[in-house]
PDB file of N, CA and C in Angstrom:
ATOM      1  N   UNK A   1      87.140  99.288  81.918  1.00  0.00           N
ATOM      2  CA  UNK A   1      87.169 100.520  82.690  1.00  0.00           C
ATOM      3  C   UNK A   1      88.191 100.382  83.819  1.00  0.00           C
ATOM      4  N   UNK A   2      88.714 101.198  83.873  1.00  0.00           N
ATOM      5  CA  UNK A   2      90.452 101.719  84.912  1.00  0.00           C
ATOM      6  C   UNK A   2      89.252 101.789  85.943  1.00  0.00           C
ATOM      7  N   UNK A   3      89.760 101.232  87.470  1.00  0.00           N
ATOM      8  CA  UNK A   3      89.170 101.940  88.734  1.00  0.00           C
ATOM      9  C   UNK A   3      90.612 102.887  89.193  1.00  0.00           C
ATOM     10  N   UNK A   4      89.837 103.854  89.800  1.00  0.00           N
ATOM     11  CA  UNK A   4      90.825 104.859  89.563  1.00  0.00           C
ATOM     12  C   UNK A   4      90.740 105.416  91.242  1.00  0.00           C
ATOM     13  N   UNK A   5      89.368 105.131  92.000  1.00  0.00           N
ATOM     14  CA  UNK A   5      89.309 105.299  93.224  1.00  0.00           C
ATOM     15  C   UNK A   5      88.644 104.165  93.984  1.00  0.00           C
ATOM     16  N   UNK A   6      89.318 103.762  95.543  1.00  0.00           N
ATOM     17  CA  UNK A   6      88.622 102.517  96.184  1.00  0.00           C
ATOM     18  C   UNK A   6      87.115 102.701  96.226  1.00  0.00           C
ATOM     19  N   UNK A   7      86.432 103.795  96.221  1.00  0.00           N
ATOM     20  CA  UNK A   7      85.527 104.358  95.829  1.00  0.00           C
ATOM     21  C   UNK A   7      84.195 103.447  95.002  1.00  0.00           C
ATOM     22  N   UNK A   8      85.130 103.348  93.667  1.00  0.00           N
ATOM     23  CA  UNK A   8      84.486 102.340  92.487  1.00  0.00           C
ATOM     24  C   UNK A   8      84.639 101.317  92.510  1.00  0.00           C
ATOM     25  N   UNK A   9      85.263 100.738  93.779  1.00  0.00           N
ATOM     26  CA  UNK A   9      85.226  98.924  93.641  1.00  0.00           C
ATOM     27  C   UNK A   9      83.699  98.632  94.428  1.00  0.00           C
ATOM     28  N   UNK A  10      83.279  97.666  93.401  1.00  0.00           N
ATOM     29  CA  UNK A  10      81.998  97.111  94.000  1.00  0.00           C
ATOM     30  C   UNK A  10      82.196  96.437  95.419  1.00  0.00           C
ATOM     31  N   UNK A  11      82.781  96.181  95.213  1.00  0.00           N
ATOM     32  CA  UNK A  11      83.037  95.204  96.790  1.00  0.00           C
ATOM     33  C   UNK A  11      82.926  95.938  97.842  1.00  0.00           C
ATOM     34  N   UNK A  12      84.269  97.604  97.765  1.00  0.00           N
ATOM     35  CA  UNK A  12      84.063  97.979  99.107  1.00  0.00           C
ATOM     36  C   UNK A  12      82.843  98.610  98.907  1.00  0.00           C
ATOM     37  N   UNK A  13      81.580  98.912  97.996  1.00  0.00           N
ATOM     38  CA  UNK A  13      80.658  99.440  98.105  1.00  0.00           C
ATOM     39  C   UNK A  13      79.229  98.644  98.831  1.00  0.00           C
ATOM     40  N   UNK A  14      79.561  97.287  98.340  1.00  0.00           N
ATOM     41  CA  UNK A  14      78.928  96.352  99.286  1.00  0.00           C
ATOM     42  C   UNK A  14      79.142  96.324 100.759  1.00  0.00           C
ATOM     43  N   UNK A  15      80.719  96.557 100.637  1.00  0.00           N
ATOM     44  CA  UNK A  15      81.243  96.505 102.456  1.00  0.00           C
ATOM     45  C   UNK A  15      80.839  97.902 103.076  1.00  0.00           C
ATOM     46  N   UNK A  16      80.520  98.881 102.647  1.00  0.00           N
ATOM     47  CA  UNK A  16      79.610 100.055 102.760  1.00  0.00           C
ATOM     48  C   UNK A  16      78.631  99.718 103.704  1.00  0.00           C
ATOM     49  N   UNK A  17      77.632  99.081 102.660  1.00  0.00           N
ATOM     50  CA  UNK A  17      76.316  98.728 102.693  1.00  0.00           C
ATOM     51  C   UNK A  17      76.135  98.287 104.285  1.00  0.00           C
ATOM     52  N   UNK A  18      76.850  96.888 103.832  1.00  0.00           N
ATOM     53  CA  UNK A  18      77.080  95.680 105.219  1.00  0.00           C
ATOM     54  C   UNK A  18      77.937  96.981 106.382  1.00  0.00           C
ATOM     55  N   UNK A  19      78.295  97.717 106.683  1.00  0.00           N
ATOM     56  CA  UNK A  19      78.678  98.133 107.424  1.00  0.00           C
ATOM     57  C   UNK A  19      77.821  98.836 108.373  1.00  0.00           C
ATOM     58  N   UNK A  20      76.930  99.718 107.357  1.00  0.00           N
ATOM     59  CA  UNK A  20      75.549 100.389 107.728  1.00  0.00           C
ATOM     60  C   UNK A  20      74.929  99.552 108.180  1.00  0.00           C
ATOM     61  N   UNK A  21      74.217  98.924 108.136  1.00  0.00           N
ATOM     62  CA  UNK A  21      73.619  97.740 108.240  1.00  0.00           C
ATOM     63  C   UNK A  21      73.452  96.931 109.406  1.00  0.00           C
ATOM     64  N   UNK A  22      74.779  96.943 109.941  1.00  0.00           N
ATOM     65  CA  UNK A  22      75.614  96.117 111.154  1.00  0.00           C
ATOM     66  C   UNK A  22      75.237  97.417 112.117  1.00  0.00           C
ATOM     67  N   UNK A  23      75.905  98.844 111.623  1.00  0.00           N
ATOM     68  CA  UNK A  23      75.648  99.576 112.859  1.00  0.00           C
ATOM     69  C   UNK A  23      73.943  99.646 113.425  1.00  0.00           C
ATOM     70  N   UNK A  24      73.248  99.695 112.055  1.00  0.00           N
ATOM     71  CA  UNK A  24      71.497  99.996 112.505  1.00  0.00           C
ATOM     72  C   UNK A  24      71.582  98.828 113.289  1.00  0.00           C
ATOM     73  N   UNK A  25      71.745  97.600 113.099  1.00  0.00           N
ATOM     74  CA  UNK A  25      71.616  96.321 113.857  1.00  0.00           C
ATOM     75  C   UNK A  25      72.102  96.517 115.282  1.00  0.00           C
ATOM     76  N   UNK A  26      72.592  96.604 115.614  1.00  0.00           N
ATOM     77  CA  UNK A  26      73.638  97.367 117.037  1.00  0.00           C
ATOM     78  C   UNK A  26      73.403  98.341 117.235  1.00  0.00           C
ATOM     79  N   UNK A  27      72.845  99.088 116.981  1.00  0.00           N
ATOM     80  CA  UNK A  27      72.297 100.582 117.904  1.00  0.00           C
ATOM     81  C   UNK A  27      71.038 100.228 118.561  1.00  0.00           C
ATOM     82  N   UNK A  28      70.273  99.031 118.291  1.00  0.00           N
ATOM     83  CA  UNK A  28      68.684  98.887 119.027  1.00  0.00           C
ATOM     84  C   UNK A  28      68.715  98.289 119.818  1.00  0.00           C
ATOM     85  N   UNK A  29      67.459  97.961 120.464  1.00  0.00           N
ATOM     86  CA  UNK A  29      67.297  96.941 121.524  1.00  0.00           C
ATOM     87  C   UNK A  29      68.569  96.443 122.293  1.00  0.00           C
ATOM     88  N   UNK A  30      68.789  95.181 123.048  1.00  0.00           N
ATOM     89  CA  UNK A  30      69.443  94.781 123.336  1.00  0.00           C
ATOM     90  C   UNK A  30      70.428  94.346 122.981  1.00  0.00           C
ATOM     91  N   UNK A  31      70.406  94.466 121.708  1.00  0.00           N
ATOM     92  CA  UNK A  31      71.730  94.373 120.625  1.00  0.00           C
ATOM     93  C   UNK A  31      72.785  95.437 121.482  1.00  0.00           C
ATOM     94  N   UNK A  32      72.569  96.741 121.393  1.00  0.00           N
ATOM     95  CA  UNK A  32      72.964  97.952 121.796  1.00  0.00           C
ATOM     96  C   UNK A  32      73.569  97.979 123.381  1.00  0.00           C
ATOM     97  N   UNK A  33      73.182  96.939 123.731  1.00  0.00           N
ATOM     98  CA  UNK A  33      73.157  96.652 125.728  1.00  0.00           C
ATOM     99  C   UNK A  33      74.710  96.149 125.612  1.00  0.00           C
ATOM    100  N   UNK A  34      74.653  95.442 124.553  1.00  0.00           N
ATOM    101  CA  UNK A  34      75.671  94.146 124.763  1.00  0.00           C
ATOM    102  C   UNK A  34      76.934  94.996 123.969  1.00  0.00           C
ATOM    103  N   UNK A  35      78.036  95.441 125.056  1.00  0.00           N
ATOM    104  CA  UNK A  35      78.936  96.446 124.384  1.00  0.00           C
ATOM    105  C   UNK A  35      79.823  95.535 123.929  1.00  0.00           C
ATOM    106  N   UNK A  36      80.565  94.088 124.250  1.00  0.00           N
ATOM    107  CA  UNK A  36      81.764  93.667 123.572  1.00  0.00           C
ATOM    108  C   UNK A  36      81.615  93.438 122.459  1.00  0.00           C
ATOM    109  N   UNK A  37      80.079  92.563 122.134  1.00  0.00           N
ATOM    110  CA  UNK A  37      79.591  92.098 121.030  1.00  0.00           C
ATOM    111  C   UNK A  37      79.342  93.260 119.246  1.00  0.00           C
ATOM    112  N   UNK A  38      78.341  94.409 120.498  1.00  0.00           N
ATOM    113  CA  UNK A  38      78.523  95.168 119.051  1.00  0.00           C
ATOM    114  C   UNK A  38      79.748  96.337 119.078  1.00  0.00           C
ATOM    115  N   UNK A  39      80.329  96.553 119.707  1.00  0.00           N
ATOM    116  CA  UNK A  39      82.150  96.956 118.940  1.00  0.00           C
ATOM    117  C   UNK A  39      83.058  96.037 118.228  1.00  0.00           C
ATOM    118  N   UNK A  40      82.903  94.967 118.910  1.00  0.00           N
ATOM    119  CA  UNK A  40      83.452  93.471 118.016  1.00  0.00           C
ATOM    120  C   UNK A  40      82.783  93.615 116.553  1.00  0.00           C
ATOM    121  N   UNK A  41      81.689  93.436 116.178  1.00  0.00           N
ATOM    122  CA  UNK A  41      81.000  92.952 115.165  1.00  0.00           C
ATOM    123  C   UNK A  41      81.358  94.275 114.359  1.00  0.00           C
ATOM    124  N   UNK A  42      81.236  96.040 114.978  1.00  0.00           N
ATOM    125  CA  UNK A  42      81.191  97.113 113.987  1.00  0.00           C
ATOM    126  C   UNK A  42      82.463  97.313 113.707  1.00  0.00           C
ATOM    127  N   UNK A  43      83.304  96.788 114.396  1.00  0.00           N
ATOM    128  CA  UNK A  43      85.192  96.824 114.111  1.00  0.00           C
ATOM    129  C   UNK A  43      85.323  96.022 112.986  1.00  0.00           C
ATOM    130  N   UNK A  44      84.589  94.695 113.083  1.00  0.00           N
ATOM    131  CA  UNK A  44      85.077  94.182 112.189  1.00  0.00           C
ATOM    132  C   UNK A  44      84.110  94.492 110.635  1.00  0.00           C
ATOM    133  N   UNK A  45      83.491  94.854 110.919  1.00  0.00           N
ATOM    134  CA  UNK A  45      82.516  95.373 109.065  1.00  0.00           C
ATOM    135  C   UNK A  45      82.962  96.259 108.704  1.00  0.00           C
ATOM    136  N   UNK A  46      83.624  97.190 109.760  1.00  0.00           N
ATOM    137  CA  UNK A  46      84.800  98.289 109.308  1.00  0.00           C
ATOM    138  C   UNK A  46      86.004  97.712 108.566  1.00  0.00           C
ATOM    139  N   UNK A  47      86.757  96.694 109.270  1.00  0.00           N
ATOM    140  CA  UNK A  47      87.818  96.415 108.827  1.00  0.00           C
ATOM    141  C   UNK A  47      87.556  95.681 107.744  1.00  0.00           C
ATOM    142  N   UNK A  48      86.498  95.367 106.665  1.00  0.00           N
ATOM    143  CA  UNK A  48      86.255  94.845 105.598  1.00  0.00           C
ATOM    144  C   UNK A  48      86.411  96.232 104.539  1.00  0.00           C
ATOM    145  N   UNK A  49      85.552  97.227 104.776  1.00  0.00           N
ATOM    146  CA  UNK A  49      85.744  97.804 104.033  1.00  0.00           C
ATOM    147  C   UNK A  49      87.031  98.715 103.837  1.00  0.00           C
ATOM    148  N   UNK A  50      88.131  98.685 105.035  1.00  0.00           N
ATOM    149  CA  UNK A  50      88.784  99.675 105.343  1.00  0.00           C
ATOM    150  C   UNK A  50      90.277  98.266 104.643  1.00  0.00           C
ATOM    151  N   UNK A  51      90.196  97.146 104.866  1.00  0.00           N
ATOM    152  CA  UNK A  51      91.139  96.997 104.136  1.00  0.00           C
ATOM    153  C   UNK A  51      91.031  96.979 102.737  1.00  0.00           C
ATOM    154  N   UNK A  52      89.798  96.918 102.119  1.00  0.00           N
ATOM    155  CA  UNK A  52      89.713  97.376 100.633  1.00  0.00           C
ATOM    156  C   UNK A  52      90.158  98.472 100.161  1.00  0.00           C
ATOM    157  N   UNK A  53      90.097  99.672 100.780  1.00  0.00           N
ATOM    158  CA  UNK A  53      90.494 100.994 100.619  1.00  0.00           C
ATOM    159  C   UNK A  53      92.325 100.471 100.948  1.00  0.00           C
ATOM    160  N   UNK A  54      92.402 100.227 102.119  1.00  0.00           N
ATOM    161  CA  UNK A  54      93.963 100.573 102.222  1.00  0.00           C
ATOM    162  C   UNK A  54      94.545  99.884 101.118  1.00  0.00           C
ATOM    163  N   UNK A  55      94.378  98.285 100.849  1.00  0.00           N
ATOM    164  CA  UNK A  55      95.276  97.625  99.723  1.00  0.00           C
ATOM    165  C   UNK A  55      94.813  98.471  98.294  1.00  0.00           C
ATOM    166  N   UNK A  56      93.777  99.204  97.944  1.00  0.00           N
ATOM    167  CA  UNK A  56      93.762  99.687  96.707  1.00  0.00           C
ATOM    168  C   UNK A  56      94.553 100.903  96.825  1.00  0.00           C
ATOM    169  N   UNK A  57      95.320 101.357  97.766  1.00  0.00           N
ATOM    170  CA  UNK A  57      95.968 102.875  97.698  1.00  0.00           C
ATOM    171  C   UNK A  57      97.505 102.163  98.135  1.00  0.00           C
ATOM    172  N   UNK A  58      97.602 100.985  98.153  1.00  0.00           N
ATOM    173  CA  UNK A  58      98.943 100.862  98.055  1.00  0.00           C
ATOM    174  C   UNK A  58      99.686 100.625  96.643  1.00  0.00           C
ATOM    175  N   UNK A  59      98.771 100.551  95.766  1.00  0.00           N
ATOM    176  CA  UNK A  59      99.615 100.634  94.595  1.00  0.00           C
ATOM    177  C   UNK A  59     100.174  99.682  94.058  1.00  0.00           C
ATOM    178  N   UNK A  60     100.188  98.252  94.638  1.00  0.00           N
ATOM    179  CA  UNK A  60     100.707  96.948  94.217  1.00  0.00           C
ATOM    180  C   UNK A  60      99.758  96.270  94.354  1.00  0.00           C
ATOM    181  N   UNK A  61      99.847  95.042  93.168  1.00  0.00           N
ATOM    182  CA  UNK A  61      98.894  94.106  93.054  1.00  0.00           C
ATOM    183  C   UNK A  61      99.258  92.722  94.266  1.00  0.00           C
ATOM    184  N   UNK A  62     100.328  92.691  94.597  1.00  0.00           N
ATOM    185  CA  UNK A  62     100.394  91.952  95.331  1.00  0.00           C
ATOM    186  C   UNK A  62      99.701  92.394  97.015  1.00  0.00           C
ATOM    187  N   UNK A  63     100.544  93.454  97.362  1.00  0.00           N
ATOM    188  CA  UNK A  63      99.605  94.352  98.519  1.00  0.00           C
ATOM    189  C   UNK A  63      98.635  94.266  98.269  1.00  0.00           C
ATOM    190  N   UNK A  64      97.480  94.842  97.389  1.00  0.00           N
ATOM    191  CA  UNK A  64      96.286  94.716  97.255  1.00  0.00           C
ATOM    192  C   UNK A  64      95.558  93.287  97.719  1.00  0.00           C
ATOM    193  N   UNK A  65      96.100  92.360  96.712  1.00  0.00           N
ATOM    194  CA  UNK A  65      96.103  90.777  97.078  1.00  0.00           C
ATOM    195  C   UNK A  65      95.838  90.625  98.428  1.00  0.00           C
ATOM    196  N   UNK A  66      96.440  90.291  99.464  1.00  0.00           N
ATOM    197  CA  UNK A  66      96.631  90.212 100.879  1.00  0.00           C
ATOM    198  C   UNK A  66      95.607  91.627 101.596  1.00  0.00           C
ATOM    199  N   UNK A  67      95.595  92.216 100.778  1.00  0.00           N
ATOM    200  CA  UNK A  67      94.416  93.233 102.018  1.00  0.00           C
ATOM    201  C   UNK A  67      93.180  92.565 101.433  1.00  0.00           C
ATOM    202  N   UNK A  68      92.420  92.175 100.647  1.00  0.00           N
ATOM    203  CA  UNK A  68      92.054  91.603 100.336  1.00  0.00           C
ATOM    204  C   UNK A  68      91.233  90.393 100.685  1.00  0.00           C
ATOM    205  N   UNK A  69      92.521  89.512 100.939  1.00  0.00           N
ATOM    206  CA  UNK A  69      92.330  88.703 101.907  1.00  0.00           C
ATOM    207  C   UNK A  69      92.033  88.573 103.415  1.00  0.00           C
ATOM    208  N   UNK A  70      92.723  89.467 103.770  1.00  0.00           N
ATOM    209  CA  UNK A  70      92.673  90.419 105.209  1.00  0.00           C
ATOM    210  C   UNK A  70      91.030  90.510 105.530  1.00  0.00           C
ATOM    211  N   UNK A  71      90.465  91.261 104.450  1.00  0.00           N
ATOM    212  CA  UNK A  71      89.539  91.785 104.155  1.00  0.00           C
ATOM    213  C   UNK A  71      88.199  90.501 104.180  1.00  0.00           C
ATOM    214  N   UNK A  72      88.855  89.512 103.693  1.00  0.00           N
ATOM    215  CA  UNK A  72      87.260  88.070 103.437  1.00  0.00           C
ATOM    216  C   UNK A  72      88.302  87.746 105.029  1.00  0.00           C
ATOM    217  N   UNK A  73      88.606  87.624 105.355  1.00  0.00           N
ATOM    218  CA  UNK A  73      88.413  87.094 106.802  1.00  0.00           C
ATOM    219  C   UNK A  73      87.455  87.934 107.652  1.00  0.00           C
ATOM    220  N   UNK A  74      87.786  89.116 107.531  1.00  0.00           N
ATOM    221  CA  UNK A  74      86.856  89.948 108.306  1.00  0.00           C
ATOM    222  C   UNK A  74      85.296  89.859 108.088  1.00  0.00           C
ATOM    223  N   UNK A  75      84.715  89.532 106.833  1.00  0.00           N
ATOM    224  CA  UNK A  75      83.974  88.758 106.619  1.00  0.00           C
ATOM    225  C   UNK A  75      83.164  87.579 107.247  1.00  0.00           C
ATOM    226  N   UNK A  76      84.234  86.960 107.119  1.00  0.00           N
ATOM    227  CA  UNK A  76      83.885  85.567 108.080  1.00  0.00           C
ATOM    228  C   UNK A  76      83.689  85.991 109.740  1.00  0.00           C
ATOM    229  N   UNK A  77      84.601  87.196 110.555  1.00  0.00           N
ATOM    230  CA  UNK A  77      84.103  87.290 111.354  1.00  0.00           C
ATOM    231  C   UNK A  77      83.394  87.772 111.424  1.00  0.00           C
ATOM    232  N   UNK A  78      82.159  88.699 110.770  1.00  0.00           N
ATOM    233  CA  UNK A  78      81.634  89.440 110.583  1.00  0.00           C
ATOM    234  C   UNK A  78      79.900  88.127 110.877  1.00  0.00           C
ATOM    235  N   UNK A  79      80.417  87.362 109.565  1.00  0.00           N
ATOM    236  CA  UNK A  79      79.176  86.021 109.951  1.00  0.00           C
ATOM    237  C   UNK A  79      79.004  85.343 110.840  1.00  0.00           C
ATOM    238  N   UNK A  80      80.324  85.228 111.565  1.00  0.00           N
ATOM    239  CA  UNK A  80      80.224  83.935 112.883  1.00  0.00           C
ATOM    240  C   UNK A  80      79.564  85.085 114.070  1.00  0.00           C
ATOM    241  N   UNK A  81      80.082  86.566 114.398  1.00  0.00           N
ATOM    242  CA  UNK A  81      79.410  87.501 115.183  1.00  0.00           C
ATOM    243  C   UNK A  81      78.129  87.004 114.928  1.00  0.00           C
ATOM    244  N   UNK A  82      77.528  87.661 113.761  1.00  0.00           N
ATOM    245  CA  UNK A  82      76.103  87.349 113.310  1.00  0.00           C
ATOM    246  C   UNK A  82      75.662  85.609 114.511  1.00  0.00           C
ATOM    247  N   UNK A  83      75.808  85.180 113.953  1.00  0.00           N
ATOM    248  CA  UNK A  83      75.434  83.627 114.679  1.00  0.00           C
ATOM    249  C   UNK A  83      75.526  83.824 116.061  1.00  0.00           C
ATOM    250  N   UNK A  84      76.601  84.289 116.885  1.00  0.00           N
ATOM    251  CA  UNK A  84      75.836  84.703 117.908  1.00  0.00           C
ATOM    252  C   UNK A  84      74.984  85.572 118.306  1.00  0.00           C
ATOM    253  N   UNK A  85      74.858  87.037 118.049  1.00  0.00           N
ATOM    254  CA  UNK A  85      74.107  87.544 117.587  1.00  0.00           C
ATOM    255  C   UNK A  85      72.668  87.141 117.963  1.00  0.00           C
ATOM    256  N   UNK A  86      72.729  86.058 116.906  1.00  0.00           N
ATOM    257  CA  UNK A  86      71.384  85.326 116.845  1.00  0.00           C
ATOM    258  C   UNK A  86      71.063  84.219 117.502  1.00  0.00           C
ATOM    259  N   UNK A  87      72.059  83.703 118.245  1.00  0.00           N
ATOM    260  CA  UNK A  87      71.807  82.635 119.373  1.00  0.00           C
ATOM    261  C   UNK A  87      71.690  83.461 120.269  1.00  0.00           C
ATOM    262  N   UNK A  88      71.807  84.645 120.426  1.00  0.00           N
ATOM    263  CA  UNK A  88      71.488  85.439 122.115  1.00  0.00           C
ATOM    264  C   UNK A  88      69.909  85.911 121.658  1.00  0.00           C
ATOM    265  N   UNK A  89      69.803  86.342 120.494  1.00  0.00           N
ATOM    266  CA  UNK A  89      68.259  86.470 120.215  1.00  0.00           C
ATOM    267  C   UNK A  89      68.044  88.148 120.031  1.00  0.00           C
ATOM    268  N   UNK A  90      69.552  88.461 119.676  1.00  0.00           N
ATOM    269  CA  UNK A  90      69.565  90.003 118.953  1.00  0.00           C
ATOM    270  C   UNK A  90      69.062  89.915 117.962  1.00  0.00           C
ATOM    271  N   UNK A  91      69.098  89.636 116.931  1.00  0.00           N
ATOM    272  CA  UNK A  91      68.493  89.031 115.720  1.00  0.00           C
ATOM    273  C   UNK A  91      67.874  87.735 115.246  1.00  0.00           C
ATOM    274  N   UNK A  92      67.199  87.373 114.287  1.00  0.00           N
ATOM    275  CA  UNK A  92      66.173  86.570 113.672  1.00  0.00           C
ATOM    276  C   UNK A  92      67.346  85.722 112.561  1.00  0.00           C
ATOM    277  N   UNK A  93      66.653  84.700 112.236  1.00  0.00           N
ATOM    278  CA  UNK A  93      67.484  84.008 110.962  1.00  0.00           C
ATOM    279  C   UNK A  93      67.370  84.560 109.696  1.00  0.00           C
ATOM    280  N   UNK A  94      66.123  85.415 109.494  1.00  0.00           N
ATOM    281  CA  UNK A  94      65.921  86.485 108.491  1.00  0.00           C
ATOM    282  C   UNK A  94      66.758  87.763 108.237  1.00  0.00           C
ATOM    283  N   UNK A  95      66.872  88.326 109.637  1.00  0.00           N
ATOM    284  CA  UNK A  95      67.388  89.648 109.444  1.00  0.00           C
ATOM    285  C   UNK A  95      69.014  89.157 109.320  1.00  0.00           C
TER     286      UNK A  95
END
């Protein structure tokens, strides 16, 4: 099956998910207090899914490639946020 819109890639539909997710997490409690932390953390779950979209509308596999990549870094910051996060005691090791 052709993907035909960034739409149908599973990934950015996961990075969807995780995006939602991040904001409910950051709109409560003291999560919500702490402004560098959650614009940091919702910038970057944005920029996961938002470089999936941009490298799939550029039309090259190589472009794509590198947003991509772009894209699992944002990731990673996305987890290390999390960890603090959870060393300040916004969140649990569960959630």
């Amino acid at each position: 099956m052709k993907i035909e819109r960034f739409e149908d890639i599973e990934s950015w539909k996961e990075a969807r998910k995780l995006t939602n997710e991040v904001y409910r997490l950051t709109n409560r409690d003291v999560f919500a207090k702490d402004w560098g932390l959650k614009d940091q953390i919702q910038r970057a779950s944005v920029s996961i899914m938002s470089n999936i979209a941009e490298g799939f509308d550029s039309g090259a596999n190589r472009s794509f490639s590198n947003f991509i990549n772009y894209s699992f870094r944002s990731v990673s910051e996305v987890q290390s946020l999390l960890y603090v996060a959870q060393d300040r005691e916004y969140i649990n090791p569960t959630t």
